[in-house]
PDB file of N, CA and C in Angstrom:
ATOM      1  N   UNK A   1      18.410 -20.420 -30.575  1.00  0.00           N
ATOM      2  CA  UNK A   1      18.963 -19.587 -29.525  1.00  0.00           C
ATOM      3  C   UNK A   1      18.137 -18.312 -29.420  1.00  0.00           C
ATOM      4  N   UNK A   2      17.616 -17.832 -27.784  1.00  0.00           N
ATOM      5  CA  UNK A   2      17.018 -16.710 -27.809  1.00  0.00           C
ATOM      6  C   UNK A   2      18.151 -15.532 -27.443  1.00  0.00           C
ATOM      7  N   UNK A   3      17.697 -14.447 -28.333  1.00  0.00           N
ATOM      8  CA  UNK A   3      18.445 -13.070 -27.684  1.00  0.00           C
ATOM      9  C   UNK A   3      17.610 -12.202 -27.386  1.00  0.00           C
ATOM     10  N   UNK A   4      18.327 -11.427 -26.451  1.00  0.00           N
ATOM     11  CA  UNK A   4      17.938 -10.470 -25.596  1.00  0.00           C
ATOM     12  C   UNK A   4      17.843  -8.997 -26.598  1.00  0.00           C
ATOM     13  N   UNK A   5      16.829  -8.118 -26.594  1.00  0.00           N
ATOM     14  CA  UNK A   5      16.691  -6.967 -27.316  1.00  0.00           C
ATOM     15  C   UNK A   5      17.280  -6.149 -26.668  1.00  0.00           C
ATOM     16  N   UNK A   6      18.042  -5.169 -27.093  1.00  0.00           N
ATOM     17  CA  UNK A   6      18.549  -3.687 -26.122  1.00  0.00           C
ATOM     18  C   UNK A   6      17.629  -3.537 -25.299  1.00  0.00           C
ATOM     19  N   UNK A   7      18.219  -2.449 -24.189  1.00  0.00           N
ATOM     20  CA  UNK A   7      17.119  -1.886 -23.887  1.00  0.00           C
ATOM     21  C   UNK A   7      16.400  -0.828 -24.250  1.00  0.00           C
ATOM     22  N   UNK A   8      17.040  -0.044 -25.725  1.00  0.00           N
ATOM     23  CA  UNK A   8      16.453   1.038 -26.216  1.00  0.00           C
ATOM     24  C   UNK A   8      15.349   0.411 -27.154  1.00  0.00           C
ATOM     25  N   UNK A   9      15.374  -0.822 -27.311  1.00  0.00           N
ATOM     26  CA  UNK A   9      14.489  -1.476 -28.127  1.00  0.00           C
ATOM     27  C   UNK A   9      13.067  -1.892 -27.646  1.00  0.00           C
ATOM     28  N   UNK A  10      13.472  -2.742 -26.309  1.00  0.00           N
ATOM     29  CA  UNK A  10      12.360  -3.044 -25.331  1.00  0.00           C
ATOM     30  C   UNK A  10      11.002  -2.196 -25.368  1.00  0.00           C
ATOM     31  N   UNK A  11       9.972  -3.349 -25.203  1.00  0.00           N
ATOM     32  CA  UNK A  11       8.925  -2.698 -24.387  1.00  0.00           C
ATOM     33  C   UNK A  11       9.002  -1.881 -23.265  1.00  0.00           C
ATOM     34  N   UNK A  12       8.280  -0.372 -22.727  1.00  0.00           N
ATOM     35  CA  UNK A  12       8.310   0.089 -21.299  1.00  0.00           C
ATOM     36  C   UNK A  12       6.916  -0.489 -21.090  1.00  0.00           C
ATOM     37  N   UNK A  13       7.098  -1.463 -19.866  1.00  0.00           N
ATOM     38  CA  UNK A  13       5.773  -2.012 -19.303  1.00  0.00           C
ATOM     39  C   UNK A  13       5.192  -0.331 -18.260  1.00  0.00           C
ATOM     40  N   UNK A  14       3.913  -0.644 -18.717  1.00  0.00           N
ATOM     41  CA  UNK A  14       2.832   0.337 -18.382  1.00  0.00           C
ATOM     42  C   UNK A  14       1.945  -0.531 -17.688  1.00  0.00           C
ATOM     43  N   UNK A  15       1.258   0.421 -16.482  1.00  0.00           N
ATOM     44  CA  UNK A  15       0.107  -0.171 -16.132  1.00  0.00           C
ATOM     45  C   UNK A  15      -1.093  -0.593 -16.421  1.00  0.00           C
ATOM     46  N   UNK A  16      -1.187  -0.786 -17.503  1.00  0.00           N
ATOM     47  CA  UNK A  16      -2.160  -1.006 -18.760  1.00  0.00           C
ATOM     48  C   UNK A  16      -1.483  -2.795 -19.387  1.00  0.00           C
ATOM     49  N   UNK A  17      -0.216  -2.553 -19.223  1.00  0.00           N
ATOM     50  CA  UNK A  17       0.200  -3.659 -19.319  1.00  0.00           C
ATOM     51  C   UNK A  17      -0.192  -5.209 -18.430  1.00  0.00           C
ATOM     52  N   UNK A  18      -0.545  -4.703 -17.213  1.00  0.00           N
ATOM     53  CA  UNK A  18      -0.956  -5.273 -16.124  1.00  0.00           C
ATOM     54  C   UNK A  18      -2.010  -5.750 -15.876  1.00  0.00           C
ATOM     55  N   UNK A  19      -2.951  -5.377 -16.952  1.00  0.00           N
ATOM     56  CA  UNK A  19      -4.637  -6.127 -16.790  1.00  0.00           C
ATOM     57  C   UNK A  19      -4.740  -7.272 -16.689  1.00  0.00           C
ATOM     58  N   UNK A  20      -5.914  -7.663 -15.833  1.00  0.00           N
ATOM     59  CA  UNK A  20      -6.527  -8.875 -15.398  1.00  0.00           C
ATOM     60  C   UNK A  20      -5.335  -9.568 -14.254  1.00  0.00           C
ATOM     61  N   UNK A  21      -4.228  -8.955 -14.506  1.00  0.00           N
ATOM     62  CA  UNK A  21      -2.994  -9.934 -13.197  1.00  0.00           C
ATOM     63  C   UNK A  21      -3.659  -9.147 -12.158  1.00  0.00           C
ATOM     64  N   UNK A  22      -3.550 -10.601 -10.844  1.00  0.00           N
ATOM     65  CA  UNK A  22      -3.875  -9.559  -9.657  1.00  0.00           C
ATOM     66  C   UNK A  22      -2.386  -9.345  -8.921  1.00  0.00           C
ATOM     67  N   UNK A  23      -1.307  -9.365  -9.393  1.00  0.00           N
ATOM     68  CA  UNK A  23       0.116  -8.819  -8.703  1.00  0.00           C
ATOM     69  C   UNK A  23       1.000  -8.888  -9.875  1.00  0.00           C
ATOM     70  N   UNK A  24       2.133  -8.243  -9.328  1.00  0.00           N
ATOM     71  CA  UNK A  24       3.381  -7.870 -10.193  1.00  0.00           C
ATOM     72  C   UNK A  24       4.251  -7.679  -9.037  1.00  0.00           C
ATOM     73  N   UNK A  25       5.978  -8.523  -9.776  1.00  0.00           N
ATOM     74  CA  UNK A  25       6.907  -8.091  -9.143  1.00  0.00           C
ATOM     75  C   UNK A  25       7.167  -6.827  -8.866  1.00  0.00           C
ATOM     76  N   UNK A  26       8.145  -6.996  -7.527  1.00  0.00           N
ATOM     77  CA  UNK A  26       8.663  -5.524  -7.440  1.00  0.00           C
ATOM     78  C   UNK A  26       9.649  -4.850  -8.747  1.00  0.00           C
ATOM     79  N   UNK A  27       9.993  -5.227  -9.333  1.00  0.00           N
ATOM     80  CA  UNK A  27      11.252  -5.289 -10.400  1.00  0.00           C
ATOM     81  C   UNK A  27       9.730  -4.930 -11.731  1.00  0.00           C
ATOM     82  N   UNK A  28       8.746  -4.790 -11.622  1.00  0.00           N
ATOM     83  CA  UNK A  28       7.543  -3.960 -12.791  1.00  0.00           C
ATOM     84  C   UNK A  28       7.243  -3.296 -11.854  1.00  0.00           C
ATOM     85  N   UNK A  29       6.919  -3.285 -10.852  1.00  0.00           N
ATOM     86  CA  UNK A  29       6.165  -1.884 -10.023  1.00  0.00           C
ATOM     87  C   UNK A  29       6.910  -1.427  -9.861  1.00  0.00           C
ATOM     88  N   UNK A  30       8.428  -1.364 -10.166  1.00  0.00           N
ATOM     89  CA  UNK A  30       9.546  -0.060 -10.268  1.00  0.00           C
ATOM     90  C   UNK A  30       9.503   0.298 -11.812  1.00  0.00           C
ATOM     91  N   UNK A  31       9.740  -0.676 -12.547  1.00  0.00           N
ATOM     92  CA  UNK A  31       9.174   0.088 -13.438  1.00  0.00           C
ATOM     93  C   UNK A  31       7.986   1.148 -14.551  1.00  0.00           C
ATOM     94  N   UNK A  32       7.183   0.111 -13.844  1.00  0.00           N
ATOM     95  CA  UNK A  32       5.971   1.124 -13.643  1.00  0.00           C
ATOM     96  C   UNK A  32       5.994   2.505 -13.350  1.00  0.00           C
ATOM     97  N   UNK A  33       6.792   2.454 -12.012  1.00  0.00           N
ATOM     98  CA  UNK A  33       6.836   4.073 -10.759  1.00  0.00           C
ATOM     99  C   UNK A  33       8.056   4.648 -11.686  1.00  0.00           C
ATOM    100  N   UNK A  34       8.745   4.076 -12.350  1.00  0.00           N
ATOM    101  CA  UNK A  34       9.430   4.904 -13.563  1.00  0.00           C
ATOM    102  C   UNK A  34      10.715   5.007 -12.333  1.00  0.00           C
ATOM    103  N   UNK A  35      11.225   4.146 -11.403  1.00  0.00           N
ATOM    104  CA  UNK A  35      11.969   4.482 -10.122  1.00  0.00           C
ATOM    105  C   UNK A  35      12.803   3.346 -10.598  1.00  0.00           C
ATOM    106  N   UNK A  36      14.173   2.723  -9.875  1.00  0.00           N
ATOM    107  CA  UNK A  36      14.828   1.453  -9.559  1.00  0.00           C
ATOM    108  C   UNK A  36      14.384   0.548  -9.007  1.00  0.00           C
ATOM    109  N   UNK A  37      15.027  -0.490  -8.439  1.00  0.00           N
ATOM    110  CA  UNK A  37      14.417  -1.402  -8.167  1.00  0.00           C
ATOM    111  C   UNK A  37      14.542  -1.462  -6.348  1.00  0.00           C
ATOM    112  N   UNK A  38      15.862  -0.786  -6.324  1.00  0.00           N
ATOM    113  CA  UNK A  38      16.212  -0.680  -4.972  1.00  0.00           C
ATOM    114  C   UNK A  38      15.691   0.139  -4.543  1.00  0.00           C
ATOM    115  N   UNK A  39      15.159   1.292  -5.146  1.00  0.00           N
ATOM    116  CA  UNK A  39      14.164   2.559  -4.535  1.00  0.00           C
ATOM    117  C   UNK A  39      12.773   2.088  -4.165  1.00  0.00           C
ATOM    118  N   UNK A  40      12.543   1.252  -5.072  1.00  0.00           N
ATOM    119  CA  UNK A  40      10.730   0.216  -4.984  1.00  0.00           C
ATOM    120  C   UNK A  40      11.005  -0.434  -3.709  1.00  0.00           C
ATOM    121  N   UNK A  41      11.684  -1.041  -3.473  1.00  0.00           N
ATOM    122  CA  UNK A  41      12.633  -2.473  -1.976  1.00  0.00           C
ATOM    123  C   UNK A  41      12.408  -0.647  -0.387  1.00  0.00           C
ATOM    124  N   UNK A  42      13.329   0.122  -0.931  1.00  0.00           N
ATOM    125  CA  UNK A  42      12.922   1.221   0.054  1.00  0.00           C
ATOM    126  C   UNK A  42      11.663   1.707   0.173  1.00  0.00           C
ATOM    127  N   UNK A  43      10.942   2.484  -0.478  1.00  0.00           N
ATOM    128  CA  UNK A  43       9.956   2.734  -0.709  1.00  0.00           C
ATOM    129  C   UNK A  43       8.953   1.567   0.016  1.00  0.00           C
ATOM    130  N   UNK A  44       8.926   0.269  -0.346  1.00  0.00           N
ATOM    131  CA  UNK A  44       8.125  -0.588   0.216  1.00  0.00           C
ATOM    132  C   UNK A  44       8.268  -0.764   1.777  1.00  0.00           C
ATOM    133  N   UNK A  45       9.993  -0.949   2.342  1.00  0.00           N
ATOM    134  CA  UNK A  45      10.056  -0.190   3.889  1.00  0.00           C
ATOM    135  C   UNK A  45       8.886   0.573   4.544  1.00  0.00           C
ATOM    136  N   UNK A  46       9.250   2.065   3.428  1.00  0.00           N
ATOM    137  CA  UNK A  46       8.295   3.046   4.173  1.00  0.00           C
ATOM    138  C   UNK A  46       6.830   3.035   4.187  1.00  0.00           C
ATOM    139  N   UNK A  47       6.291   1.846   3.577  1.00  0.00           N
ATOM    140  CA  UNK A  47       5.131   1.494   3.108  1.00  0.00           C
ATOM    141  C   UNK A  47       4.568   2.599   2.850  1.00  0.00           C
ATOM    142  N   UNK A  48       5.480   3.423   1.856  1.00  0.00           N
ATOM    143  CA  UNK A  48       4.657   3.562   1.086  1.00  0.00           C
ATOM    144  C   UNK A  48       4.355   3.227  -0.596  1.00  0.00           C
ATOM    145  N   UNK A  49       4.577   2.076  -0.412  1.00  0.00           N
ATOM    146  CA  UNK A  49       4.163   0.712  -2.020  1.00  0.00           C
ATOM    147  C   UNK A  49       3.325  -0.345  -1.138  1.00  0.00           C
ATOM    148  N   UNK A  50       2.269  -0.511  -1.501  1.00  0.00           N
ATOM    149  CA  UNK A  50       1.770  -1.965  -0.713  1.00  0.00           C
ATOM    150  C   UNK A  50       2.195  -3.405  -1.289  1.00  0.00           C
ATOM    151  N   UNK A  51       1.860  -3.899  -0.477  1.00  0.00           N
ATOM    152  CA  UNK A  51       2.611  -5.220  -0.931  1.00  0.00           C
ATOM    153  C   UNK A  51       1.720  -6.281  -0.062  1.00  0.00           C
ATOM    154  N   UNK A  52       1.920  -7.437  -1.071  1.00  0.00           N
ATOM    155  CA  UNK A  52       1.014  -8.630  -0.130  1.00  0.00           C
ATOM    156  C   UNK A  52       2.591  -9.860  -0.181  1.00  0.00           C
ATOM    157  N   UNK A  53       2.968 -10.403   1.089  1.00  0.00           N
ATOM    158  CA  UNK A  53       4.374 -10.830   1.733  1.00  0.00           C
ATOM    159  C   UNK A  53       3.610 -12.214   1.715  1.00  0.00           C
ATOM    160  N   UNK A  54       4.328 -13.245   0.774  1.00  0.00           N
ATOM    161  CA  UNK A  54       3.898 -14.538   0.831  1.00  0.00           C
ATOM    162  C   UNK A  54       5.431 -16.225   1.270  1.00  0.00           C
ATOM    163  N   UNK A  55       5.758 -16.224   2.580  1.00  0.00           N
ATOM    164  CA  UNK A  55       6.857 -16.372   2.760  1.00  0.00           C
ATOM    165  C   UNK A  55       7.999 -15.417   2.089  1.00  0.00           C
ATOM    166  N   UNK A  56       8.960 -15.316   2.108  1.00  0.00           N
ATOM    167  CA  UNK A  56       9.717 -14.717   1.566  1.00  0.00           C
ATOM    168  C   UNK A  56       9.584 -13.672   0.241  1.00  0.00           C
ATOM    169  N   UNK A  57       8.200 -13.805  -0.622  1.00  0.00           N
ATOM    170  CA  UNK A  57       7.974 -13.472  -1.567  1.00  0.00           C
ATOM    171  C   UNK A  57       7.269 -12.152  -1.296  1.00  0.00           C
ATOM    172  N   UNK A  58       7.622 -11.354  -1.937  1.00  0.00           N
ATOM    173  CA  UNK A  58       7.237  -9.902  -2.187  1.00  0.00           C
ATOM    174  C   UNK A  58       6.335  -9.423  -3.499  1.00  0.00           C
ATOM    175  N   UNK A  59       4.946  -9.028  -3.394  1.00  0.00           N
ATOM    176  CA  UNK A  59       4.196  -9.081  -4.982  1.00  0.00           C
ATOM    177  C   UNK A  59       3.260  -7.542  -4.427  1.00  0.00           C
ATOM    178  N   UNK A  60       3.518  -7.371  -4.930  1.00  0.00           N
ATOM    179  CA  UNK A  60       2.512  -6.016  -5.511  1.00  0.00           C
ATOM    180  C   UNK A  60       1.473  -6.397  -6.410  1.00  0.00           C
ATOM    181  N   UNK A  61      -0.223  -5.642  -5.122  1.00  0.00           N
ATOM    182  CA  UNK A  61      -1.626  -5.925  -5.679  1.00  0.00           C
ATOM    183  C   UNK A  61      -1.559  -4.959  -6.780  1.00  0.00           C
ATOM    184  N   UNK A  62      -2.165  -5.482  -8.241  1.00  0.00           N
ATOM    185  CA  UNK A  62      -2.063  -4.462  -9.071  1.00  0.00           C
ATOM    186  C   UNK A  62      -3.084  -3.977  -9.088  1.00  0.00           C
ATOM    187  N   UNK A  63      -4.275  -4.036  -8.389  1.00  0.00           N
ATOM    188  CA  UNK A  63      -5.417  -3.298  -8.223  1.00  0.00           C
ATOM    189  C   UNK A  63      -4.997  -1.904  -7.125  1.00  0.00           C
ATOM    190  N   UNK A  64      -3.909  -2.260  -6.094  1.00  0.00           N
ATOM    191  CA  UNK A  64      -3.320  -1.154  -5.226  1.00  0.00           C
ATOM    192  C   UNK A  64      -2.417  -0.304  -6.030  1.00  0.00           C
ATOM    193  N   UNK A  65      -1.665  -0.441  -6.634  1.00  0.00           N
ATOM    194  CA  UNK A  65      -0.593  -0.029  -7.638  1.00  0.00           C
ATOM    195  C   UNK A  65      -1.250   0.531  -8.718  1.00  0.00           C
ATOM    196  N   UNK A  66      -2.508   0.473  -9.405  1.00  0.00           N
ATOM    197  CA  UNK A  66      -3.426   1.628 -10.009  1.00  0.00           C
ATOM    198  C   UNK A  66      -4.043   2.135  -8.964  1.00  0.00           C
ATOM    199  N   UNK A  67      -4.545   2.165  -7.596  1.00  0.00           N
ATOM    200  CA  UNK A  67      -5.220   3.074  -7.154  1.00  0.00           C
ATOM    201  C   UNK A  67      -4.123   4.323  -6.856  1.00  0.00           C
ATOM    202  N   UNK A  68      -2.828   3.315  -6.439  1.00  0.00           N
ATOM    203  CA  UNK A  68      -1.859   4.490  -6.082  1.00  0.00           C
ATOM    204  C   UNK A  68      -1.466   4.976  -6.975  1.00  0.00           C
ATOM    205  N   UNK A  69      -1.779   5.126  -8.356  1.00  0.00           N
ATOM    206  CA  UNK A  69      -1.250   5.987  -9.519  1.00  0.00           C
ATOM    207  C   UNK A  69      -2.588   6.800 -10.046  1.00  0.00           C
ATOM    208  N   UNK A  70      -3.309   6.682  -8.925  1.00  0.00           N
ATOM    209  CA  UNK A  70      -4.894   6.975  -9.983  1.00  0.00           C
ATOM    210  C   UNK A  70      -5.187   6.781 -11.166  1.00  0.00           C
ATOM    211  N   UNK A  71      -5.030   5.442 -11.553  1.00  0.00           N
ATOM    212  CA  UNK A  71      -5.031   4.867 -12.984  1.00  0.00           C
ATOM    213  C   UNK A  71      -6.577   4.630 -13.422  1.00  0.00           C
ATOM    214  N   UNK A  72      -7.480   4.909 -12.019  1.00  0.00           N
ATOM    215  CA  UNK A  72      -8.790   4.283 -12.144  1.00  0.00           C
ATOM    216  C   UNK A  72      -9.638   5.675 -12.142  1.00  0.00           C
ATOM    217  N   UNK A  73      -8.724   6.439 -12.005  1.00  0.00           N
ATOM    218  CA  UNK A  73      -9.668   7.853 -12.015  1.00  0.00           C
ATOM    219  C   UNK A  73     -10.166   8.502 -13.304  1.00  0.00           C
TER     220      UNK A  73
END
């Protein structure tokens, strides 16, 4: 049987975490942005989160998601 760790226990995924993937859910690029998940879903509205829309599916380029954190600077 698997169990689930707290969440004071958990890993915080970092964008460092993200190498070599070329996308991540919205549900890590909120956590990433250190935001919710429903604020990432708004936020992506206002475009301002990019996103590549594959039928119904919603993924965040993680090459866009470090430029927008200046992770590459």
């Amino acid at each position: 049987m698997t169990t689930t760790a707290p969440a004071s226990e958990r890993h915080a995924l970092t964008i460092e975490d993200l190498h070599g993937r070329a996308t991540c859910t919205v549900p890590e690029a909120a956590q990433i942005l250190g935001i919710g998940t429903w604020s990432a879903y708004e936020a992506i509205k206002r475009d301002e989160i990019p996103v590549l829309r594959i039928g119904k599916r919603i993924l965040i380029p993680v090459p866009r998601l470090r430029a927008l954190l200046g992770a590459d600077a």
